[in-house]
Protein backbone atom coordinates (compact mmCIF):
# COMPACT_ATOMS: atom_id res chain seq x y z
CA UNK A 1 -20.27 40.70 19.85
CA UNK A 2 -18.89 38.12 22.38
CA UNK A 3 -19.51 35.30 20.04
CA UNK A 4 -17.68 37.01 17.43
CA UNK A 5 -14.36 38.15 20.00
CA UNK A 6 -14.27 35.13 21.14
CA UNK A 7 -13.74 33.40 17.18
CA UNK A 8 -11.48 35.62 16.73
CA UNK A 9 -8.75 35.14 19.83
CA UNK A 10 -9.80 31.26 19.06
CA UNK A 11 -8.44 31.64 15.62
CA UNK A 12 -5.51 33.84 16.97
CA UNK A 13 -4.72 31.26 19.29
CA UNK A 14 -4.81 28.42 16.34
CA UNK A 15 -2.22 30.47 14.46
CA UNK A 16 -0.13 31.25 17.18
CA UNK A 17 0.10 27.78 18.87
CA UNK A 18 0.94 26.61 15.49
CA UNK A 19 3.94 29.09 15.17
CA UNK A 20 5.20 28.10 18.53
CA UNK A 21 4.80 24.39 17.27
CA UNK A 22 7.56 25.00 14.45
CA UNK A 23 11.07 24.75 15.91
CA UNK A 24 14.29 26.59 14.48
CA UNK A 25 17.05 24.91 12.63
CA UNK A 26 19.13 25.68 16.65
CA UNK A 27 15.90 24.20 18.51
CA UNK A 28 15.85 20.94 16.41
CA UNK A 29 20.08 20.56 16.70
CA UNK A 30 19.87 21.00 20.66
CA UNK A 31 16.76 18.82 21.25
CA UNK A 32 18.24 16.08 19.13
CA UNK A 33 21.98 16.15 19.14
CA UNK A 34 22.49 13.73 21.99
CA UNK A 35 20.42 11.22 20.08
CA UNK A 36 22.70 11.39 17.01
CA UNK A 37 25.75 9.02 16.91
CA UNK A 38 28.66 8.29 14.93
CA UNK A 39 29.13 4.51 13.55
CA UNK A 40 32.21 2.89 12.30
CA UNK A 41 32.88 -0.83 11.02
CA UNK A 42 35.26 -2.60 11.07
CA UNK A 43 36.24 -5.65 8.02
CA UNK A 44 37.01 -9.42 9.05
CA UNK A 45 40.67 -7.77 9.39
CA UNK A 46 40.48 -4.78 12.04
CA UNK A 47 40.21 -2.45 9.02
CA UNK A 48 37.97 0.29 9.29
CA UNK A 49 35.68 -0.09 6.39
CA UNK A 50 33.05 2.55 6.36
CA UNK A 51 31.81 5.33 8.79
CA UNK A 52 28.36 6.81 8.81
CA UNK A 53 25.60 7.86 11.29
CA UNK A 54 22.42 7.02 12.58
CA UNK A 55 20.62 8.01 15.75
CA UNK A 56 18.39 6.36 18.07
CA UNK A 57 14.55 5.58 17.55
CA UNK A 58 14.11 3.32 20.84
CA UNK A 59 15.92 3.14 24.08
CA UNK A 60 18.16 0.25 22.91
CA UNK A 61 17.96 0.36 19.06
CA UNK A 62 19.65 2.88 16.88
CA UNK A 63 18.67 3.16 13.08
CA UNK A 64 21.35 3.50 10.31
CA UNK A 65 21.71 2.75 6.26
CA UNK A 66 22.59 -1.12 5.36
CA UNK A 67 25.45 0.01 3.39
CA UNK A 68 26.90 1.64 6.12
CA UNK A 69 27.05 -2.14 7.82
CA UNK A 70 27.64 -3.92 4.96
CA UNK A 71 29.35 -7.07 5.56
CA UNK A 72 30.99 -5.65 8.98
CA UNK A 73 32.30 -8.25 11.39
CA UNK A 74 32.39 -5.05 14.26
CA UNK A 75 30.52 -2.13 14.47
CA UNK A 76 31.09 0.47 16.74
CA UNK A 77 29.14 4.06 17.77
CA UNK A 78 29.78 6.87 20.09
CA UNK A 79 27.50 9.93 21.17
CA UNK A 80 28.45 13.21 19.63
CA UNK A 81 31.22 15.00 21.44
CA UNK A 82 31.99 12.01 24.06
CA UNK A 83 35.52 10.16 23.12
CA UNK A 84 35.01 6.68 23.92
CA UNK A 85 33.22 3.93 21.28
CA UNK A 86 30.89 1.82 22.40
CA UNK A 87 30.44 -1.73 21.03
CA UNK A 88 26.78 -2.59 18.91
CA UNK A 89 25.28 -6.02 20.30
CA UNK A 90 24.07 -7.39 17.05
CA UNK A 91 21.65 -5.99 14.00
CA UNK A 92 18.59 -6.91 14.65
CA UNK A 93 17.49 -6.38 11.38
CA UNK A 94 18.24 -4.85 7.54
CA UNK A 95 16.89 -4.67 4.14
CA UNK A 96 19.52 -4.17 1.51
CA UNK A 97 16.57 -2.98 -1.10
CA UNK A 98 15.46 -0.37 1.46
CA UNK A 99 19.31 0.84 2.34
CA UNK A 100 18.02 0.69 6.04
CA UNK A 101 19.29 -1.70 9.64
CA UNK A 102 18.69 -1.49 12.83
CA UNK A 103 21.13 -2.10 15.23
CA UNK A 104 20.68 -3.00 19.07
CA UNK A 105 23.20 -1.32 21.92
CA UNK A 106 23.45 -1.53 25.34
CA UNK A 107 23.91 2.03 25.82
CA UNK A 108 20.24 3.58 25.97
CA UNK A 109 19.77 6.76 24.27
CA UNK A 110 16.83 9.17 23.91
CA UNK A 111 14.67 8.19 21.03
CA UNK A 112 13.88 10.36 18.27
CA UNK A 113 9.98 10.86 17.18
CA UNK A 114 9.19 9.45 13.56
CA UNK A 115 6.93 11.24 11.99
CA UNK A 116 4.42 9.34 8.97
CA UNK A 117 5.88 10.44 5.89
CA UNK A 118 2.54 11.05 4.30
CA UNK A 119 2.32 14.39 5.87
CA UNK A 120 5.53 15.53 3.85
CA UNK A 121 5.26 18.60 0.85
CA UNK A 122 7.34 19.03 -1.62
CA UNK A 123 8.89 22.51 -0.71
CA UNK A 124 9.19 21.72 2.85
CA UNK A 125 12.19 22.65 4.91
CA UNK A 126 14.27 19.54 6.55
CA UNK A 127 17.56 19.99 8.53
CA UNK A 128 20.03 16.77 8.48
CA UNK A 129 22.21 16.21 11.54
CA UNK A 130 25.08 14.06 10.83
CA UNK A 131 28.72 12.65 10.30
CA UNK A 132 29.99 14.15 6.87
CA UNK A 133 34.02 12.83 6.44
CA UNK A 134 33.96 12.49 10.14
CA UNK A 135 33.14 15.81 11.33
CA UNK A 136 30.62 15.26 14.08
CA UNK A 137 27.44 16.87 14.71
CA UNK A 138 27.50 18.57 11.50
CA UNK A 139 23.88 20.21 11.02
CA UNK A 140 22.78 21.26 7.45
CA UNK A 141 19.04 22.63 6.26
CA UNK A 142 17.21 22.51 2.91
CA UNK A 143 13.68 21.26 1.40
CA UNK A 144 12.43 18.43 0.05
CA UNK A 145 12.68 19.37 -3.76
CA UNK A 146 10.83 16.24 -5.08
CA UNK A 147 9.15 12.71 -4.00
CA UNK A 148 10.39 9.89 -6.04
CA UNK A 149 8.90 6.21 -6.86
CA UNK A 150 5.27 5.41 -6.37
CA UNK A 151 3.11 4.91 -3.57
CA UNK A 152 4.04 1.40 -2.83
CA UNK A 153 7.74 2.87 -2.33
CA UNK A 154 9.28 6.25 -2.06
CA UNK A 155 12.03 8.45 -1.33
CA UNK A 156 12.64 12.01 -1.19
CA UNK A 157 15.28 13.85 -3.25
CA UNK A 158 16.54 16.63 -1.02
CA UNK A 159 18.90 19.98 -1.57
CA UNK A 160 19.99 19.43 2.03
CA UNK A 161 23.52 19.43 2.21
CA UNK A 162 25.05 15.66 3.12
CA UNK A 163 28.70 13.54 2.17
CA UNK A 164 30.19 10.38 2.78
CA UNK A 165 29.70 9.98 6.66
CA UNK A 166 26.23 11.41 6.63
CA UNK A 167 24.67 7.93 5.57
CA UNK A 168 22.44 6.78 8.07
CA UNK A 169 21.58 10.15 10.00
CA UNK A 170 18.37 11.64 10.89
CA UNK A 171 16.24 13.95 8.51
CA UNK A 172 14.16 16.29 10.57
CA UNK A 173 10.97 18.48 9.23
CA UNK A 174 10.17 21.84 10.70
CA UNK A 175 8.40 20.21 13.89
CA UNK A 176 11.46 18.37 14.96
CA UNK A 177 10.49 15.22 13.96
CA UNK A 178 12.44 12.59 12.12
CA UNK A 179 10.65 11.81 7.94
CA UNK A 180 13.98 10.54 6.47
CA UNK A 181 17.00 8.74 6.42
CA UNK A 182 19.96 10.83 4.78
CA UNK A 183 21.03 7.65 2.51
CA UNK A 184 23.43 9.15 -0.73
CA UNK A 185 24.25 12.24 -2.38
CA UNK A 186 24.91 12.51 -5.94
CA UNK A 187 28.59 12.95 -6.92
CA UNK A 188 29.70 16.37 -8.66
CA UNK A 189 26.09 17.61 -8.98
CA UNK A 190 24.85 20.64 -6.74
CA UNK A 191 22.50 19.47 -4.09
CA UNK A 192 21.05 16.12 -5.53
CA UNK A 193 20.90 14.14 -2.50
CA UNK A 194 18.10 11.47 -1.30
CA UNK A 195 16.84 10.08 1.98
CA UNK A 196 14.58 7.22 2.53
CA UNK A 197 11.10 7.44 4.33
CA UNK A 198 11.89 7.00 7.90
CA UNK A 199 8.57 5.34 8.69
CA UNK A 200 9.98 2.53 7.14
CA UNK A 201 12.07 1.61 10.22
CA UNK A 202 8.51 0.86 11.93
CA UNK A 203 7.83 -2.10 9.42
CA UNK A 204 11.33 -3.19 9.26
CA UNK A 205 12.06 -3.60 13.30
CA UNK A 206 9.65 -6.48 13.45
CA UNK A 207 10.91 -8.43 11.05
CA UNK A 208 13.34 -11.43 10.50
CA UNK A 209 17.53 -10.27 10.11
CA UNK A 210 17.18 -9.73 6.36
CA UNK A 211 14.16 -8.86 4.98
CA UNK A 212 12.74 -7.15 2.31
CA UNK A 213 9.13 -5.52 1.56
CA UNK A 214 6.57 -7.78 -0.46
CA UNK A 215 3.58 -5.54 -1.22
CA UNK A 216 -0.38 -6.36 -0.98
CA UNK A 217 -3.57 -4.53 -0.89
CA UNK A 218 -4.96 -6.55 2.13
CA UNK A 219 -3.76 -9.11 4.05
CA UNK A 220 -6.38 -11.37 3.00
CA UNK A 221 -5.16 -11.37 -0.57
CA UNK A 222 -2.33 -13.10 -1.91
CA UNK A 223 0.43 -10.87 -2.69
CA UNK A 224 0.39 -8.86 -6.07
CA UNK A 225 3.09 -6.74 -5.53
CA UNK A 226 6.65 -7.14 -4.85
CA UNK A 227 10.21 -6.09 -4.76
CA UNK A 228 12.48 -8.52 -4.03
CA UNK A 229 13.77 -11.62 -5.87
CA UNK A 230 14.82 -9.19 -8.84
CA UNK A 231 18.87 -9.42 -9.97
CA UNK A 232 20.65 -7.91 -12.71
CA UNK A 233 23.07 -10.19 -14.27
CA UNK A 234 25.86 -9.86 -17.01
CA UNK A 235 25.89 -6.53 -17.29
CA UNK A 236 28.20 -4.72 -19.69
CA UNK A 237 29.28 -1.40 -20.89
CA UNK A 238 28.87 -1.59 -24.65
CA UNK A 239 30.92 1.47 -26.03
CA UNK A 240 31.80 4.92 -24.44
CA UNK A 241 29.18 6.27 -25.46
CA UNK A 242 26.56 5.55 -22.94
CA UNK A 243 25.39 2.25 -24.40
CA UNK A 244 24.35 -0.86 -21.37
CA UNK A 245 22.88 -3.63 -21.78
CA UNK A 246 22.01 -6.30 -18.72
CA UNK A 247 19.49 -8.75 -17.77
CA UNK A 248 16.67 -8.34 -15.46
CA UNK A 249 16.70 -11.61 -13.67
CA UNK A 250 13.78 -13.06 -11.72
CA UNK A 251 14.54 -15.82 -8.65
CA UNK A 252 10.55 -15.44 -7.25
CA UNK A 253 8.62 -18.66 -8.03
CA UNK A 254 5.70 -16.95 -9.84
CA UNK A 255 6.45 -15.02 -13.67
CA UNK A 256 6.43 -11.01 -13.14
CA UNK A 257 6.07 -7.93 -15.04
CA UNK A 258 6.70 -3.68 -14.70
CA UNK A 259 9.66 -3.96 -12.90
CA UNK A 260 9.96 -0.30 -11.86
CA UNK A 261 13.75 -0.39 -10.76
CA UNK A 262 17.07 2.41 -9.86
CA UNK A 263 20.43 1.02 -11.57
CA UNK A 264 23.04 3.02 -9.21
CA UNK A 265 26.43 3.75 -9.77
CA UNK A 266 28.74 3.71 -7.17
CA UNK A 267 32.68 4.37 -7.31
CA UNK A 268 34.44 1.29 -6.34
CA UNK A 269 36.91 3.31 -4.11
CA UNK A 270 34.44 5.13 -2.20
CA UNK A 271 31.35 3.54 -3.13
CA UNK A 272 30.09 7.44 -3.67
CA UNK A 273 27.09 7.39 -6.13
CA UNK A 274 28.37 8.83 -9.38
CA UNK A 275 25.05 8.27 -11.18
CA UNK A 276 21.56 6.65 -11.06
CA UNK A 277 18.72 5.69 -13.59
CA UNK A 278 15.26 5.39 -12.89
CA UNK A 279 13.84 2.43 -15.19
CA UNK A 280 10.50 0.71 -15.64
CA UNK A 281 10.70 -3.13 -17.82
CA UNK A 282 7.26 -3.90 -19.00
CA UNK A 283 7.97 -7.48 -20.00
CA UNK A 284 6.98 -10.31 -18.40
CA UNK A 285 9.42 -12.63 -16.73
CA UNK A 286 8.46 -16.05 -16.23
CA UNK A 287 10.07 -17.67 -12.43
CA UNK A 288 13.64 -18.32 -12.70
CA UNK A 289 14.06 -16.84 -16.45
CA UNK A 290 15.65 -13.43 -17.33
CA UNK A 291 14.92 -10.50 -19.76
CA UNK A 292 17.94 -8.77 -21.74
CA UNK A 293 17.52 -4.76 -21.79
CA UNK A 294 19.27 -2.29 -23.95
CA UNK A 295 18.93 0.76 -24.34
CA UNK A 296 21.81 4.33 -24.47
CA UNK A 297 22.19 6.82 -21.12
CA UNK A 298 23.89 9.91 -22.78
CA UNK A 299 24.28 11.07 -19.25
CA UNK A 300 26.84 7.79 -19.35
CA UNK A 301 29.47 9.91 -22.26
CA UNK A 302 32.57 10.05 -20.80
CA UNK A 303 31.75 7.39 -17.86
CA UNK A 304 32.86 4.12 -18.97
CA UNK A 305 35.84 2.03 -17.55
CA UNK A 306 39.01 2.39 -18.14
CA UNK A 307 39.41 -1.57 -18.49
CA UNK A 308 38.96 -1.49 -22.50
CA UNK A 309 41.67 0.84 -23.69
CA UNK A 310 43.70 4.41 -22.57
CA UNK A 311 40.72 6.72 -24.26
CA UNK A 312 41.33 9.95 -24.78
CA UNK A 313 39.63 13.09 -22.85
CA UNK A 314 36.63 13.93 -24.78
CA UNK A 315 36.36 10.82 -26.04
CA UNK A 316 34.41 8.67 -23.29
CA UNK A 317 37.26 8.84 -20.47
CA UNK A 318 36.01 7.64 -17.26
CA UNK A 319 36.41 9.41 -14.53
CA UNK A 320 36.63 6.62 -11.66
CA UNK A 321 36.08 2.81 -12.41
CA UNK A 322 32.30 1.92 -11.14
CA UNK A 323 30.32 -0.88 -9.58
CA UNK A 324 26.23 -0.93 -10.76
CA UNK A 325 23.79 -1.55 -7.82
CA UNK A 326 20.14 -2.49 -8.90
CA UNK A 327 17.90 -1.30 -6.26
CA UNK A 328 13.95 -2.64 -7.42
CA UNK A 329 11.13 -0.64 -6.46
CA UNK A 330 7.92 -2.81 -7.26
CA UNK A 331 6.81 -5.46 -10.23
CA UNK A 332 3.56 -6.72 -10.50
CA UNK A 333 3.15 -10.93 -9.95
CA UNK A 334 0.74 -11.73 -12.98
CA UNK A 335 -1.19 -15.32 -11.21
CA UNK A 336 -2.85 -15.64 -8.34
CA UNK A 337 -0.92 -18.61 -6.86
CA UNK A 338 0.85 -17.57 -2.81
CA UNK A 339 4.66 -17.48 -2.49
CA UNK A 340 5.21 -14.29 -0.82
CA UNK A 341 5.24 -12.74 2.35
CA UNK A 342 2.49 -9.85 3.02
CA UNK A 343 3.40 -6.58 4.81
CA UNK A 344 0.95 -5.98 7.77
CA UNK A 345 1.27 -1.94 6.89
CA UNK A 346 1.38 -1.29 3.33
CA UNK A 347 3.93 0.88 2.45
């Protein structure tokens, strides 16, 4: 009888230390919102060019999205509710595939815990804490509604609300721990937005400026997987009727095939993402050749560019002029010769 009392207030105390474990949307905001920043940069002319977030993960190192950094010549930050701007030191590092820099500061912070995204459910509630058009601190919950990529590279697709300004901030699960990176939202659809693995960052701080992820199953091997060295070149919209056609080029130094690979399109005014396509291009590539690919988006009617002639409404009209971003997820290399760099934690 003592035996069995005694399993049973250790399985009541499981289940209620567990409970206690999961924080409230108010719990995560207060423990976290002094760790949250707002980021502006500035262009070669004093021009504000882009504002985002990001939030500390170390003492002296706050994480943001590349884009949100892109080509700055200052950067700035300041803590939630304080008035002054504080001056960023230099990035440390960025990959432009990944969306994802690191910035170091003077101004110490309290880090954030990042939590290893393999423990993340589809289904699972996530809160985003963030900058959306410049209104500070603004806190925002949902779930992860799917996983996208593989398992050499993913990101989650989340119904968390997020705009321009939210790029860069934390993505919290129901422990208070940071999984993602709030990194676009789709524009004019209802809660299509995206974040990138957070557990990323702890690959990316210890490497060179600009880098990006070369995969491997060992690092013994030589590298069979990849994801850089991959351009798309002299790409054109060939009617209004969602027709494209482009060229997968490859700059490695060894041929490649399955390119699994995002085109994104961004408006050129606000760089919003209008629409994306998720690809794969089976062919091989041989080193410093390119593939031509064709094929119709019917998502794409009523997208094209003005550029060609005054169409009419109905008829293909765009509604903002565009600028296509690839952003390559893996290929395969098809020899064994090295060339590559190896990742020390496979993604």
């Amino acid at each position: 009888m003592v035996a069995k009392i005694a399993s049973i207030f250790l399985v009541t105390l499981f289940i209620t230390t567990n409970a206690y474990s999961q924080l409230n949307t108010a719990e995560i905001y207060k423990n976290s919102k002094n760790s949250v920043v707002l980021i502006v940069s500035y262009d070669s002319m004093g021009i504000p060019s882009s504002l985002g977030s990001g939030f500390y993960f170390e003492k002296n190192k706050i994480a943001t999205n590349f884009h949100v950094i892109e080509q700055a010549s200052k950067i700035v930050f300041k803590h939630i509710g304080e008035k002054s701007f504080n001056e960023v030191d230099k990035i440390l590092s960025f990959s432009k595939n990944l969306d994802l820099a690191i910035l170091s500061v003077s101004k110490q912070g309290k880090p954030l815990i990042i939590e290893n995204d393999s423990t993340v459910d589809i289904g699972e509630k996530v809160i985003a804490i963030g900058n959306p058009r410049g209104l500070e601190g603004s806190v925002s919950e949902g779930i992860i509604s799917a996983i996208r990529g593989d398992k050499d590279l993913k990101y989650f697709q989340i119904t968390t609300p997020i705009s321009p300004g939210s790029s860069g901030g934390p993505l919290f699960n129901k422990n208070g721990n940071v999984i993602g990176v709030t990194t676009a939202t789709l524009k004019d659809s209802q809660n299509l937005n995206f974040a990138m693995p957070a557990e990323l960052l702890l690959t990316l701080r210890s490497k060179e400026k600009a880098w990006e992820p070369y995969l491997a199953k060992n690092n013994h091997l030589p590298v069979t997987k990849g994801s850089g060295g991959i351009e798309v070149v002299l790409f054109d919209f060939e009617d209004v009727y969602g027709r494209i056609q482009f060229s997968l080029k490859n700059t490695n130094n060894r041929p490649v095939k399955n390119i699994s690979y995002v085109l994104i399109f961004r408006e050129k005014r606000t760089h919003e993402v209008v629409h994306f396509i998720l690809k794969k291009e089976n062919k091989l590539i041989p080193s410093g050749m390119a593939t031509r690919v064709r094929f119709q988006e019917r998502d794409l009617n009523g997208f094209m560019t003005r550029e060609r002639s005054p169409y009419r409404l109905g008829d293909g009209y765009l509604t903002a002029l565009v600028d296509v971003e690839l952003r390559v997820l893996t290929y395969d290399f098809i020899d064994d010769s090295p060339g590559q760099k190896v990742l020390e934690n496979i993604l």
